[in-house]
PDB file of N, CA and C in Angstrom:
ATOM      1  N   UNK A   1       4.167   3.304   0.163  1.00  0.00           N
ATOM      2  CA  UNK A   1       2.992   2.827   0.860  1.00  0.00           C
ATOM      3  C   UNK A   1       2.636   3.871   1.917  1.00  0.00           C
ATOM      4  N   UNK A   2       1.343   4.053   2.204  1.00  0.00           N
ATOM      5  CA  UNK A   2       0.697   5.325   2.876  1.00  0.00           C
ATOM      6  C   UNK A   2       0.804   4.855   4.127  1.00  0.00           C
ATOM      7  N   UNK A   3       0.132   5.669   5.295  1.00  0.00           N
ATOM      8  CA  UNK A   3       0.484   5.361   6.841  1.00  0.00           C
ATOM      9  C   UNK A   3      -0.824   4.142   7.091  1.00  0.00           C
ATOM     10  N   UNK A   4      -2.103   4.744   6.455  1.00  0.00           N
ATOM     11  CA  UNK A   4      -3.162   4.013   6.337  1.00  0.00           C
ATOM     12  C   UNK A   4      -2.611   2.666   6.212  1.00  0.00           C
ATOM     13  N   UNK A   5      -2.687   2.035   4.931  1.00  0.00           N
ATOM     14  CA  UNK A   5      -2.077   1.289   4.308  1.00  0.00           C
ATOM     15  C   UNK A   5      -1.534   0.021   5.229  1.00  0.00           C
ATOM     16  N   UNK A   6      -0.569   0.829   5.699  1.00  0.00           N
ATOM     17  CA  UNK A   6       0.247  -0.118   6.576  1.00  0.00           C
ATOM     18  C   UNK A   6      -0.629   0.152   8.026  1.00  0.00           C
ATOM     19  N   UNK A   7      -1.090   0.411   8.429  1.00  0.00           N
ATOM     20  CA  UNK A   7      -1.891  -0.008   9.577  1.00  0.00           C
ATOM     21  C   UNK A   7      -2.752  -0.547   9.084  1.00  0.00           C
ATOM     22  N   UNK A   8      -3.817  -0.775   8.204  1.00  0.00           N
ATOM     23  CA  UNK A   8      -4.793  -1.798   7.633  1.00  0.00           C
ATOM     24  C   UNK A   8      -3.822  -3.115   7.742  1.00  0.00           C
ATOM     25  N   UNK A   9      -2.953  -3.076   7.410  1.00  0.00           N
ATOM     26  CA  UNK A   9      -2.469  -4.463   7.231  1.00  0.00           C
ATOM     27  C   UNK A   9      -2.105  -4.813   8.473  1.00  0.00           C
ATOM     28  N   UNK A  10      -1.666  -3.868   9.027  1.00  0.00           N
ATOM     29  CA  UNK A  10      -1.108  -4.354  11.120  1.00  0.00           C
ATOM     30  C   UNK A  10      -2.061  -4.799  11.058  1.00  0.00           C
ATOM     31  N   UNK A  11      -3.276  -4.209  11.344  1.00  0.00           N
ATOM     32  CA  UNK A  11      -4.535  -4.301  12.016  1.00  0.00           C
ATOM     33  C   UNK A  11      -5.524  -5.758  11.458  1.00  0.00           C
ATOM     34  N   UNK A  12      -4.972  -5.771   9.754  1.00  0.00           N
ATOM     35  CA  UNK A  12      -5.491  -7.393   9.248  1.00  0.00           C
ATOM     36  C   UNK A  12      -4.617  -8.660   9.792  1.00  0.00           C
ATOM     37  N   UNK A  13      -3.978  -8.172  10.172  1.00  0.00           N
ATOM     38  CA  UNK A  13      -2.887  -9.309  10.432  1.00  0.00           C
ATOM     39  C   UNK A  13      -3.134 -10.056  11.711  1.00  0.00           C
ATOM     40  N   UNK A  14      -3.052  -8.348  12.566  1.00  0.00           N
ATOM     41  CA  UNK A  14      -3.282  -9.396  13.876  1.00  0.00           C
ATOM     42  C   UNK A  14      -4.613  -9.734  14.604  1.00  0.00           C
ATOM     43  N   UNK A  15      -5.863  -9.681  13.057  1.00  0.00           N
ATOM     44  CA  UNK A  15      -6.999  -9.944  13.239  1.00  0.00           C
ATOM     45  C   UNK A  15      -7.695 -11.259  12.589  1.00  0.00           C
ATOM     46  N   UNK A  16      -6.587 -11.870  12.008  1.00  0.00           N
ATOM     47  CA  UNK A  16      -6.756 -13.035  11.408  1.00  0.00           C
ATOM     48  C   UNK A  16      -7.110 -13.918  11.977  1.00  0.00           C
ATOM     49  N   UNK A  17      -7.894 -15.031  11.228  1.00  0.00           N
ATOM     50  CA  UNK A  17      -8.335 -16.125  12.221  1.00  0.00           C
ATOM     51  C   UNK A  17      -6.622 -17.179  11.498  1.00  0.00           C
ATOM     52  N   UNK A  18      -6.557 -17.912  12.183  1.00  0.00           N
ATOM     53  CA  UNK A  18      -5.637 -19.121  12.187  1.00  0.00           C
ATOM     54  C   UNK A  18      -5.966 -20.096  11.247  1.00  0.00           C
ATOM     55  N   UNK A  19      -5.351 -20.529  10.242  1.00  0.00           N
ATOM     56  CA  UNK A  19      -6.172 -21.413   9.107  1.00  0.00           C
ATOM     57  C   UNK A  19      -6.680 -22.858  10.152  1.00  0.00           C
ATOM     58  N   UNK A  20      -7.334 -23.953   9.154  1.00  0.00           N
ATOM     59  CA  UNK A  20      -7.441 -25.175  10.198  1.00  0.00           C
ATOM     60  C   UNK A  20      -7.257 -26.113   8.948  1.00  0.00           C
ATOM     61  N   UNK A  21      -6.467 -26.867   9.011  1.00  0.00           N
ATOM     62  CA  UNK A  21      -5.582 -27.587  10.290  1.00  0.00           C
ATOM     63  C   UNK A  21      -4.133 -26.146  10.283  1.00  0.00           C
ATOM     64  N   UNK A  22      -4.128 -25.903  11.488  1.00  0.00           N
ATOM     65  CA  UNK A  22      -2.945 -25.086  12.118  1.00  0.00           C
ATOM     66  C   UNK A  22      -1.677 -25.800  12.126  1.00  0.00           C
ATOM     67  N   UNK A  23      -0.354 -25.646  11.981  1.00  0.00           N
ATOM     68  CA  UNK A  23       0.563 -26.610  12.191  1.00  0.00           C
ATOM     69  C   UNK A  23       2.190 -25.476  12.108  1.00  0.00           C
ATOM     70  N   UNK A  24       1.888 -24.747  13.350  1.00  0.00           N
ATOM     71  CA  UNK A  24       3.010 -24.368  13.488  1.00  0.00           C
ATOM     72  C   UNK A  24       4.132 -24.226  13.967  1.00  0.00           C
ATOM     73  N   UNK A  25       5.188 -24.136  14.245  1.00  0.00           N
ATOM     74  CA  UNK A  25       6.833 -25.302  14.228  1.00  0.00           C
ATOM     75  C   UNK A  25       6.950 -24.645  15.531  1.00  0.00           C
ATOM     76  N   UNK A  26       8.108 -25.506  16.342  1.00  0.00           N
ATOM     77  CA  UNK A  26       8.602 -25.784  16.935  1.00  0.00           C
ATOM     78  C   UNK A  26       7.690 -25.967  18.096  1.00  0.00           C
ATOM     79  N   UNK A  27       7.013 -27.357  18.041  1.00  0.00           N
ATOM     80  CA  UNK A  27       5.987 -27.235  19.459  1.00  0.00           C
ATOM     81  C   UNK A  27       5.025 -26.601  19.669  1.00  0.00           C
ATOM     82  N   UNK A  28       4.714 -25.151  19.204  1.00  0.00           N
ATOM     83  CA  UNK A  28       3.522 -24.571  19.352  1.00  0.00           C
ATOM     84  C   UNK A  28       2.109 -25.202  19.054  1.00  0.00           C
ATOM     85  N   UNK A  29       1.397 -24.868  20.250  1.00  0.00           N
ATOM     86  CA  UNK A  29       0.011 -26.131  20.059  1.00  0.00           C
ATOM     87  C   UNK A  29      -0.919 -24.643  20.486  1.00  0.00           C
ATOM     88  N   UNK A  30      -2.570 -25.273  20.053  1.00  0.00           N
ATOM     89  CA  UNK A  30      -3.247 -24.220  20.511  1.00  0.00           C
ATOM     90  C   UNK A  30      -4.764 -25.501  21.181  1.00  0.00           C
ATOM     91  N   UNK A  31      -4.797 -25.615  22.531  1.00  0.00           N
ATOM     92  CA  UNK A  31      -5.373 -26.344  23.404  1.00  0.00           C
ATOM     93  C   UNK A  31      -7.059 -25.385  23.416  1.00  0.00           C
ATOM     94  N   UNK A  32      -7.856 -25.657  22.838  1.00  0.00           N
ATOM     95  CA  UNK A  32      -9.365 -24.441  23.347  1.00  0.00           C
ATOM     96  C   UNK A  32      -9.299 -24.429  24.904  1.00  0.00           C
ATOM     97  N   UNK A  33      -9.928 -23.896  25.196  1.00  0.00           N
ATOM     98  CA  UNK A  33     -10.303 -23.689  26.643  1.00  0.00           C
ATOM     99  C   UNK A  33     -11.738 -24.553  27.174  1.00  0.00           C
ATOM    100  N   UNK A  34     -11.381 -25.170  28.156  1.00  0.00           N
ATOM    101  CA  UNK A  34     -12.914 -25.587  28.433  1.00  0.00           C
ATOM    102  C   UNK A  34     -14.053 -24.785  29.119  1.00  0.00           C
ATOM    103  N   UNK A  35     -14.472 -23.727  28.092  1.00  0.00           N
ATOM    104  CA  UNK A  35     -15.805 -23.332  28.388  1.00  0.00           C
ATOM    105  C   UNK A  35     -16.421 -23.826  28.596  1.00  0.00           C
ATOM    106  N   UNK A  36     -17.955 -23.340  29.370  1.00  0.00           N
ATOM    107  CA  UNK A  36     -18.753 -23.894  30.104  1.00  0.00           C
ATOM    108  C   UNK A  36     -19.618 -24.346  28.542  1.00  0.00           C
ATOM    109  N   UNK A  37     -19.705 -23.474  27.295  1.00  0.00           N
ATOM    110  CA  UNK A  37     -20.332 -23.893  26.183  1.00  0.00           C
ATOM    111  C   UNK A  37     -19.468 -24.668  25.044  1.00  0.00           C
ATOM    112  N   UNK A  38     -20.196 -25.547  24.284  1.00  0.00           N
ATOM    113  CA  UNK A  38     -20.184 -25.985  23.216  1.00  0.00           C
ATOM    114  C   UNK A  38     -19.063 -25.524  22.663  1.00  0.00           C
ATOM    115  N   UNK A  39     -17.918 -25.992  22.021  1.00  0.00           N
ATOM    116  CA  UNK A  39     -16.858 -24.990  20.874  1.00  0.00           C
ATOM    117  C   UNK A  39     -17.515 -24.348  19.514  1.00  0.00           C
ATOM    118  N   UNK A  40     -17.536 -23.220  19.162  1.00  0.00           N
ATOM    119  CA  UNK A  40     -18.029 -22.062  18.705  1.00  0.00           C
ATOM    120  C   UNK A  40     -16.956 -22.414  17.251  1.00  0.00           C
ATOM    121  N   UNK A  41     -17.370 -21.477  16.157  1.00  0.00           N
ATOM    122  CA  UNK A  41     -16.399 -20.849  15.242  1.00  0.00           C
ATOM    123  C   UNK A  41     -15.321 -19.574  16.047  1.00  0.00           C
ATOM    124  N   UNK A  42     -16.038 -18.838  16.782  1.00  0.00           N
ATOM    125  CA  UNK A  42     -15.189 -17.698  17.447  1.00  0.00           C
ATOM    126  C   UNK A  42     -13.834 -17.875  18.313  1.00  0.00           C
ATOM    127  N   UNK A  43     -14.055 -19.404  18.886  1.00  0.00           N
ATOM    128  CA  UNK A  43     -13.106 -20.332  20.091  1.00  0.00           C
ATOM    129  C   UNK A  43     -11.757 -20.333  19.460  1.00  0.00           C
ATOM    130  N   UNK A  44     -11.627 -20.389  17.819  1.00  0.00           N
ATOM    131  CA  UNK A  44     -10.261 -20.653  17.341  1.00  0.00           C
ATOM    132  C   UNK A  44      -9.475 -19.087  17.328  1.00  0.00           C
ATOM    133  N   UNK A  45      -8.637 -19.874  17.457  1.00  0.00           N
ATOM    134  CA  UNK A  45      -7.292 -18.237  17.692  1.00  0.00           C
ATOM    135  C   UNK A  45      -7.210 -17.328  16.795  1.00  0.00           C
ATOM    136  N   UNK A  46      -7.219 -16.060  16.676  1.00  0.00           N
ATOM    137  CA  UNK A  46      -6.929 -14.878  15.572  1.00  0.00           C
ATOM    138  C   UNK A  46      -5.421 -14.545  16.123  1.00  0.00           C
ATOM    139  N   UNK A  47      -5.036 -13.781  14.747  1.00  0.00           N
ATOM    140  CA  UNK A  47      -3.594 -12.965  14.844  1.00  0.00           C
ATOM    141  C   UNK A  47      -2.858 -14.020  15.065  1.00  0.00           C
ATOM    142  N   UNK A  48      -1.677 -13.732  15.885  1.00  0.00           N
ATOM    143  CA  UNK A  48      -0.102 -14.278  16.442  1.00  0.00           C
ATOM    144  C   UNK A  48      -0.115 -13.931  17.836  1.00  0.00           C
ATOM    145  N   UNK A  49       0.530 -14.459  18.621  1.00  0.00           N
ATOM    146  CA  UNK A  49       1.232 -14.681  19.932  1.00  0.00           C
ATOM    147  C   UNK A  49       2.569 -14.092  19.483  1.00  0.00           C
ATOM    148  N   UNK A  50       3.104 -14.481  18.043  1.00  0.00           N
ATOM    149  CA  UNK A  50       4.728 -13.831  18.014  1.00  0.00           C
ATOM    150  C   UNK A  50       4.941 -12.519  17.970  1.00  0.00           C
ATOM    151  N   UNK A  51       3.888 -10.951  17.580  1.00  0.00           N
ATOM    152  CA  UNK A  51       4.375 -10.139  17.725  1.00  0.00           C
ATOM    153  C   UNK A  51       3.351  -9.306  18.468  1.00  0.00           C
ATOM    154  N   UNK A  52       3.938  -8.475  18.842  1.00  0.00           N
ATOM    155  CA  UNK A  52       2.880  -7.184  19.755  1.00  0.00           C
ATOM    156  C   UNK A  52       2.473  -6.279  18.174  1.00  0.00           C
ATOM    157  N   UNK A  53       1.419  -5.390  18.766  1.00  0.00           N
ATOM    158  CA  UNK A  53       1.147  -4.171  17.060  1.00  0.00           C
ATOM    159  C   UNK A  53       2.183  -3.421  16.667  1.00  0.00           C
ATOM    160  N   UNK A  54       3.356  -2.681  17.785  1.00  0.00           N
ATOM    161  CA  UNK A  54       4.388  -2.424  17.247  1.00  0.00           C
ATOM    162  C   UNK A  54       5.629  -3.245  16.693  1.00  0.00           C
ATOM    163  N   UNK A  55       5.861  -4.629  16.878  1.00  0.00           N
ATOM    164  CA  UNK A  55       6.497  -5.238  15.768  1.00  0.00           C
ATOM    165  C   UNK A  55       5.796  -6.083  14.502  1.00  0.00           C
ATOM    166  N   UNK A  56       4.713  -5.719  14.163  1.00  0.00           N
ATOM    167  CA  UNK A  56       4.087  -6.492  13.540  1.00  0.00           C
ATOM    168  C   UNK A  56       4.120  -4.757  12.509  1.00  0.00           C
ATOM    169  N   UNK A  57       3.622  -3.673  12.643  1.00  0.00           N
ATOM    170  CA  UNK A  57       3.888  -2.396  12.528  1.00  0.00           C
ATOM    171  C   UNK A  57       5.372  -2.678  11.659  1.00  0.00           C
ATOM    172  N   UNK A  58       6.660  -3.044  12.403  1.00  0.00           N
ATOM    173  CA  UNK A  58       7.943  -2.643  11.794  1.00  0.00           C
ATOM    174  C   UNK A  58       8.172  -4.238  10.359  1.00  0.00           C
ATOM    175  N   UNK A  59       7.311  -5.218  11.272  1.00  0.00           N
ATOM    176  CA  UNK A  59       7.383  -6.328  10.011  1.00  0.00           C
ATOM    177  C   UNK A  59       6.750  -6.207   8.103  1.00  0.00           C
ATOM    178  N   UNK A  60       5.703  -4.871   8.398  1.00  0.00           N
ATOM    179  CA  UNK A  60       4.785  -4.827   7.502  1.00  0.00           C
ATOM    180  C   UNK A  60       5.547  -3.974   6.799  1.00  0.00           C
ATOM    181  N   UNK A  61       6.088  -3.100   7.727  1.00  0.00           N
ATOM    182  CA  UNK A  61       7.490  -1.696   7.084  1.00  0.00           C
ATOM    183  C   UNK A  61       8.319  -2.758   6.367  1.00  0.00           C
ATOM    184  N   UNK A  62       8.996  -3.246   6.498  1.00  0.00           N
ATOM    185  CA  UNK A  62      10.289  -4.379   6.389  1.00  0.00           C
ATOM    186  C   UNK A  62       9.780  -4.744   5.089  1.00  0.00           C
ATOM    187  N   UNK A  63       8.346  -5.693   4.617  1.00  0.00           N
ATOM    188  CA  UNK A  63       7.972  -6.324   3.788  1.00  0.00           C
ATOM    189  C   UNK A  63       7.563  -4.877   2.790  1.00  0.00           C
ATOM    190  N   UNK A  64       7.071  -3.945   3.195  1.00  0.00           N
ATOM    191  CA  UNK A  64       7.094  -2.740   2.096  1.00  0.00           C
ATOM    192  C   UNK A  64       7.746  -2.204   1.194  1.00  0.00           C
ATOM    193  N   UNK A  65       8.847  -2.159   2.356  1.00  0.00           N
ATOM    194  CA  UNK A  65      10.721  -1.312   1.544  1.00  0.00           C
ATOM    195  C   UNK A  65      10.956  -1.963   0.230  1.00  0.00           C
ATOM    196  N   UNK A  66      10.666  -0.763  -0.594  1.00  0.00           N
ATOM    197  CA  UNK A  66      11.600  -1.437  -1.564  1.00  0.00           C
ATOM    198  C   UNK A  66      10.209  -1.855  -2.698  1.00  0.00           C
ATOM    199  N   UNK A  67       9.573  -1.920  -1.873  1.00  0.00           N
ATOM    200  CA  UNK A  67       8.070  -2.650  -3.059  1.00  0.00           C
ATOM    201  C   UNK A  67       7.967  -2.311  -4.423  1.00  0.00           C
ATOM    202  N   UNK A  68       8.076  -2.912  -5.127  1.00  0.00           N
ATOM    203  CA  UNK A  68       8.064  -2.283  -6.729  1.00  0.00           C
ATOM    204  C   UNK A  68       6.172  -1.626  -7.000  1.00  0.00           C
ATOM    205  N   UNK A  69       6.251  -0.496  -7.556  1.00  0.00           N
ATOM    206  CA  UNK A  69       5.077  -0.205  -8.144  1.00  0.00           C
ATOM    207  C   UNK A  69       4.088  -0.567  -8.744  1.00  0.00           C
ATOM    208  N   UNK A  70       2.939  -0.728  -8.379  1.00  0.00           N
ATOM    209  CA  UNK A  70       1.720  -1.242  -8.804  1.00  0.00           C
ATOM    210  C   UNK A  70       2.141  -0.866 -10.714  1.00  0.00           C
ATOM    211  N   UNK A  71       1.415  -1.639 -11.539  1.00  0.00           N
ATOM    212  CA  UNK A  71       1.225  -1.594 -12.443  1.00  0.00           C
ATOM    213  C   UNK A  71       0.419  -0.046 -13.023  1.00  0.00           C
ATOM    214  N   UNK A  72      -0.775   0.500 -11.825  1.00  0.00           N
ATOM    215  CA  UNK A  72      -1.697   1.295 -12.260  1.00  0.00           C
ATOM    216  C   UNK A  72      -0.401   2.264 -12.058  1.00  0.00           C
ATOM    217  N   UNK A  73       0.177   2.410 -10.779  1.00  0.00           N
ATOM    218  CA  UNK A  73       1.281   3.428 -10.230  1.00  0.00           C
ATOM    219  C   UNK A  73       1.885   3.832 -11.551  1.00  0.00           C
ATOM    220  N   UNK A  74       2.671   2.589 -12.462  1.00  0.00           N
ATOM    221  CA  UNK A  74       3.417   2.716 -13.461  1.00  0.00           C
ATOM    222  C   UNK A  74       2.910   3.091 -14.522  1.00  0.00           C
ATOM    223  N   UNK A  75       1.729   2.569 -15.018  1.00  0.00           N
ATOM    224  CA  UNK A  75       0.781   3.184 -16.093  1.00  0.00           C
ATOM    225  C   UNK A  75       0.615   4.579 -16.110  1.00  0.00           C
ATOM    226  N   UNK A  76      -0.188   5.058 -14.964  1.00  0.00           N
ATOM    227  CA  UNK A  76      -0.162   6.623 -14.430  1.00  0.00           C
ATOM    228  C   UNK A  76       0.937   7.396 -14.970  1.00  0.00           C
ATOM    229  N   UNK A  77       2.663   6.736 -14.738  1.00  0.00           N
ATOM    230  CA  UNK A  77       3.734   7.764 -14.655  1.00  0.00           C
ATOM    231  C   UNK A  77       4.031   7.912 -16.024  1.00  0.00           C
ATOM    232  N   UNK A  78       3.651   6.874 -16.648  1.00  0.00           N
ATOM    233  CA  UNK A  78       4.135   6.642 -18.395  1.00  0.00           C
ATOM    234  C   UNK A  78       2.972   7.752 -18.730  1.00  0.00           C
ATOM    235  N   UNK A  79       1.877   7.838 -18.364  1.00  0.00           N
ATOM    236  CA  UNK A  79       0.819   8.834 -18.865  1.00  0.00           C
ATOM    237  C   UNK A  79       1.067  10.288 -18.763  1.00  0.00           C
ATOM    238  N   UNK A  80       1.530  10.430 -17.803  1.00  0.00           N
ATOM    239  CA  UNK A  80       1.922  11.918 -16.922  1.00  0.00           C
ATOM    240  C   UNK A  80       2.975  12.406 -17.563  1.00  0.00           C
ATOM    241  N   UNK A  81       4.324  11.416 -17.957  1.00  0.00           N
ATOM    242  CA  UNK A  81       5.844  11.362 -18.450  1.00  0.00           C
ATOM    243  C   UNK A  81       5.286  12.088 -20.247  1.00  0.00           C
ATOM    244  N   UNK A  82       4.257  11.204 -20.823  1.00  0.00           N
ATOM    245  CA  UNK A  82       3.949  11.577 -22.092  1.00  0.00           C
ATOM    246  C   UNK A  82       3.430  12.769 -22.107  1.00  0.00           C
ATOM    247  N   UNK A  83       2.599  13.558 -21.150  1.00  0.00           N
ATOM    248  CA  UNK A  83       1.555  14.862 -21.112  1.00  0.00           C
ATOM    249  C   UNK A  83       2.654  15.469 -20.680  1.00  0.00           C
ATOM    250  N   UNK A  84       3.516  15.461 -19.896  1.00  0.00           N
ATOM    251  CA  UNK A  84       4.395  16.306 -19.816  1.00  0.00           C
ATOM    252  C   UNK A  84       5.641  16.528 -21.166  1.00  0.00           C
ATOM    253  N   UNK A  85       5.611  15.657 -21.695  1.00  0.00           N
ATOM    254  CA  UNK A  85       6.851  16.114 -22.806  1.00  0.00           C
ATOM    255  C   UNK A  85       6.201  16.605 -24.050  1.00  0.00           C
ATOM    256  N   UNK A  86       4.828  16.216 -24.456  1.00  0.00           N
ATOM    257  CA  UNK A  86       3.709  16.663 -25.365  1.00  0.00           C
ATOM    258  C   UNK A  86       3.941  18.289 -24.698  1.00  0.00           C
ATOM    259  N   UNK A  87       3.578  18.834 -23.095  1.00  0.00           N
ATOM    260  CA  UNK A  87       3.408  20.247 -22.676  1.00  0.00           C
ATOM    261  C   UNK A  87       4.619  20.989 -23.391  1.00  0.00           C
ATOM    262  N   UNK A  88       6.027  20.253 -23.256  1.00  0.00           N
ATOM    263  CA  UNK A  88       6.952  20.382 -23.824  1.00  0.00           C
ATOM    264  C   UNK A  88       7.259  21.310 -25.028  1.00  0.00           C
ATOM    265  N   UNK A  89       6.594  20.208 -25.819  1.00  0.00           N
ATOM    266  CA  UNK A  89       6.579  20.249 -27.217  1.00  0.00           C
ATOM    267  C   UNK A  89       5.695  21.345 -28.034  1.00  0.00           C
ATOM    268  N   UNK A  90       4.541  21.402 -27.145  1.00  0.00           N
ATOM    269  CA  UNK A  90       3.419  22.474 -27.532  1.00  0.00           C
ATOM    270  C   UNK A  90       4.158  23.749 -27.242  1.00  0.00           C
ATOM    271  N   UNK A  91       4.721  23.733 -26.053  1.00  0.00           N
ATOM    272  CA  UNK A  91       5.251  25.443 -25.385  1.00  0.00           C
ATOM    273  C   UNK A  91       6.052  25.406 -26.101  1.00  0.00           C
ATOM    274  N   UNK A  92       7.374  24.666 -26.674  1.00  0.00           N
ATOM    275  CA  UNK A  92       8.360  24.775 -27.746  1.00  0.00           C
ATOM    276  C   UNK A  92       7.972  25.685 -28.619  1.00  0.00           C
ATOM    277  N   UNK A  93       6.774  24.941 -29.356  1.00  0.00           N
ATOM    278  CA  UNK A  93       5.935  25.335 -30.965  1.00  0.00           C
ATOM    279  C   UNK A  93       5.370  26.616 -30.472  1.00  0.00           C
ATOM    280  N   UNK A  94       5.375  27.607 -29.206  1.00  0.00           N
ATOM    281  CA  UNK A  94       4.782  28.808 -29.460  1.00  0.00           C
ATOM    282  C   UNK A  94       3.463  28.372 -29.258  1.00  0.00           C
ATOM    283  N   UNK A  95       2.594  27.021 -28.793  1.00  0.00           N
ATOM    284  CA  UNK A  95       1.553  27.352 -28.311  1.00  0.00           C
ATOM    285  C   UNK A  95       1.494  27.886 -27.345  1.00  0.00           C
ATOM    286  N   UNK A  96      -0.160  28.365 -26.995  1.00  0.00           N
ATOM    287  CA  UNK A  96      -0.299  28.706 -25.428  1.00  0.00           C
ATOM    288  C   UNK A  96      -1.941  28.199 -24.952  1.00  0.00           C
ATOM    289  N   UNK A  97      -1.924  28.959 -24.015  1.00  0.00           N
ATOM    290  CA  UNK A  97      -3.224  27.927 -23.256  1.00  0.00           C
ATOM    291  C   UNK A  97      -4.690  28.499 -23.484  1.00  0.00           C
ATOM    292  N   UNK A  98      -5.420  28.231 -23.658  1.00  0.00           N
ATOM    293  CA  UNK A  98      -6.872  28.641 -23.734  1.00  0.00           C
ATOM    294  C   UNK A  98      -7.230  30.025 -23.734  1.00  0.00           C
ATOM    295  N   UNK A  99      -6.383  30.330 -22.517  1.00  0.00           N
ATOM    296  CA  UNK A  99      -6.625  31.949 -21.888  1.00  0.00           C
ATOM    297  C   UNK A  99      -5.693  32.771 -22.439  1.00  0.00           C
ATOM    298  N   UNK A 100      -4.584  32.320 -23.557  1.00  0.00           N
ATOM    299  CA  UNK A 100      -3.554  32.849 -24.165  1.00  0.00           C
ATOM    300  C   UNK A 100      -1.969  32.853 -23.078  1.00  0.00           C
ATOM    301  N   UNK A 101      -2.504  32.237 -21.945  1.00  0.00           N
ATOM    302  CA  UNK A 101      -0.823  32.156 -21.250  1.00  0.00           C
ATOM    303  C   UNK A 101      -0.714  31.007 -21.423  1.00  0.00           C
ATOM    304  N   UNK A 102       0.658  31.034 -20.812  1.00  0.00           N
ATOM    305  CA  UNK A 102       1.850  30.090 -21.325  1.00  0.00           C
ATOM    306  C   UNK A 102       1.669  29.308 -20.541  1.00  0.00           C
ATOM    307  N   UNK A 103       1.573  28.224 -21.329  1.00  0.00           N
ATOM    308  CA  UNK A 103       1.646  26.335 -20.697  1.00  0.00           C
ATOM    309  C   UNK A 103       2.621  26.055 -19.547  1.00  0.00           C
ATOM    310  N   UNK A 104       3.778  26.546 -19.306  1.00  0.00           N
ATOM    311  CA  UNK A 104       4.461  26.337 -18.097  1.00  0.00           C
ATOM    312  C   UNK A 104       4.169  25.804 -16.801  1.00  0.00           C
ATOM    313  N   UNK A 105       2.624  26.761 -16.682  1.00  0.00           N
ATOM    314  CA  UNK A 105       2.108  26.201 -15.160  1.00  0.00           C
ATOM    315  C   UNK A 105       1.266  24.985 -14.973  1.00  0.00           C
ATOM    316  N   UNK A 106       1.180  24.485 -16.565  1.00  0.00           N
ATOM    317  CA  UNK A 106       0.170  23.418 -16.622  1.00  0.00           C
ATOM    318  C   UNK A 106       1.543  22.042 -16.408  1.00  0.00           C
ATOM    319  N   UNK A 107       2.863  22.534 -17.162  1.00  0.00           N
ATOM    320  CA  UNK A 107       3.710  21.314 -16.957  1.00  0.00           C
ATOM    321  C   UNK A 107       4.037  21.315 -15.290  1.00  0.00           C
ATOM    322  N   UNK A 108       4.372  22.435 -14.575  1.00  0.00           N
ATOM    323  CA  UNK A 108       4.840  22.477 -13.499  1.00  0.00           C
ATOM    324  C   UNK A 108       3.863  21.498 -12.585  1.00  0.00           C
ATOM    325  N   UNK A 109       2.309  21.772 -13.045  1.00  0.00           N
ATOM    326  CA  UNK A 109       1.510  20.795 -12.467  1.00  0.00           C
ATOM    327  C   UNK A 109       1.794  19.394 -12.790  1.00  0.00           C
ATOM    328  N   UNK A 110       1.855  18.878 -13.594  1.00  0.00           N
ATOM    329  CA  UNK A 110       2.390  17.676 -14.446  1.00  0.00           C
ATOM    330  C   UNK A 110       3.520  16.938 -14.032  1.00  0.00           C
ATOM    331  N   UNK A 111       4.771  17.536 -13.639  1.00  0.00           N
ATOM    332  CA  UNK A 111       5.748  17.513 -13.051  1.00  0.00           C
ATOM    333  C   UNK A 111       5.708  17.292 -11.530  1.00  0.00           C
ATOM    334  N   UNK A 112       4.926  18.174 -11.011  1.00  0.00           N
ATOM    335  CA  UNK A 112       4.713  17.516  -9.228  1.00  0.00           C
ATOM    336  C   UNK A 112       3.913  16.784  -9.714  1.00  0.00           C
ATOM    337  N   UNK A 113       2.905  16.255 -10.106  1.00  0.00           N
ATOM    338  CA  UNK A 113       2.434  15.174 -10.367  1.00  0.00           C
ATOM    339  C   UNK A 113       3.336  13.495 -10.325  1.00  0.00           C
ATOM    340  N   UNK A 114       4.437  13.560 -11.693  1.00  0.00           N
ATOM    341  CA  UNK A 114       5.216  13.302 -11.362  1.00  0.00           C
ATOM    342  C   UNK A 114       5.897  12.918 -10.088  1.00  0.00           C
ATOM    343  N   UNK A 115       6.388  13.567  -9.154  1.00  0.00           N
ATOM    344  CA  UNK A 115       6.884  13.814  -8.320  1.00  0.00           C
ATOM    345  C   UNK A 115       6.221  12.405  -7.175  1.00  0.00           C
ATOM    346  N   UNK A 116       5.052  13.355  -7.319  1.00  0.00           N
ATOM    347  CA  UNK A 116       4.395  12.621  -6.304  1.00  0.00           C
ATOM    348  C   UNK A 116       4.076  11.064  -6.570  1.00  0.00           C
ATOM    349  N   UNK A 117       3.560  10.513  -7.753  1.00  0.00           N
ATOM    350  CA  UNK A 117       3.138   9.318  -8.229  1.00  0.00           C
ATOM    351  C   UNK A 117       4.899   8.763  -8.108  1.00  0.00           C
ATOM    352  N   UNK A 118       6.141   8.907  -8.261  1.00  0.00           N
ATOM    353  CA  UNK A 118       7.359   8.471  -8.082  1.00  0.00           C
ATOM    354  C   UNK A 118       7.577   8.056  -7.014  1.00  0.00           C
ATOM    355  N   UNK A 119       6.962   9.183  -6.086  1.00  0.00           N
ATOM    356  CA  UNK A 119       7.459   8.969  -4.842  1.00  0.00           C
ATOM    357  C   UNK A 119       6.454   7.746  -3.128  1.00  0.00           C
ATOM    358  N   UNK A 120       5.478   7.692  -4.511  1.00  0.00           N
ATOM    359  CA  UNK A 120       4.588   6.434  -4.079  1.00  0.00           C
ATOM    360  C   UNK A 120       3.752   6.956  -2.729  1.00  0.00           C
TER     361      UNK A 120
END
């Protein structure tokens, strides 16, 4: 998961409105305030009281670790895994590339490719 990523989600999290009916444990109540106006849609609570952005930051880390790969992630690597052992197979057989050099630099691309889509 990217740095983005996980700050979109800090940042959705502790921008949430509070579902209604609210009902959360141990005693916690949420009283509006008596404004001088009418109660609004805006009056009900967003985010949490339980964490600041830097533990809400290490909660989103926590729930990341470990995340199994998107389906597209996995599709991608099975695609890349096949073009690379096809590059294989062609440079084996004495092909070569368009320009008459050798396929090597096209797997090496293929391979960090690899690399990178693995490494999420």
């Amino acid at each position: 998961m990217i740095e983005e990523q996980i700050k979109h989600m800090v940042d959705r999290f502790l921008g949430w409105r509070l579902p209604k009916p609210w009902n959360p444990d141990n005693g916690i109540s949420y009283a509006r305030p008596n404004y001088a106006h009418a109660p609004a849609d805006h009056d009900w609570p967003t985010g949490t009281n339980l964490f600041d952005a830097t533990q809400t930051d290490a909660m989103v880390r926590y729930m990341a670790e470990g995340l199994p790969a998107t389906s597209l992630i996995s599709d991608m690597l099975g695609v890349l895994k096949t073009t690379a052992s096809n590059i294989e197979s062609l440079s084996r057989a004495g092909l070569r590339a368009e320009n008459d050099g050798p396929l090597g630099p096209w797997l090496e691309t293929v391979n960090a490719m690899i690399v990178k889509a693995e490494g999420n």
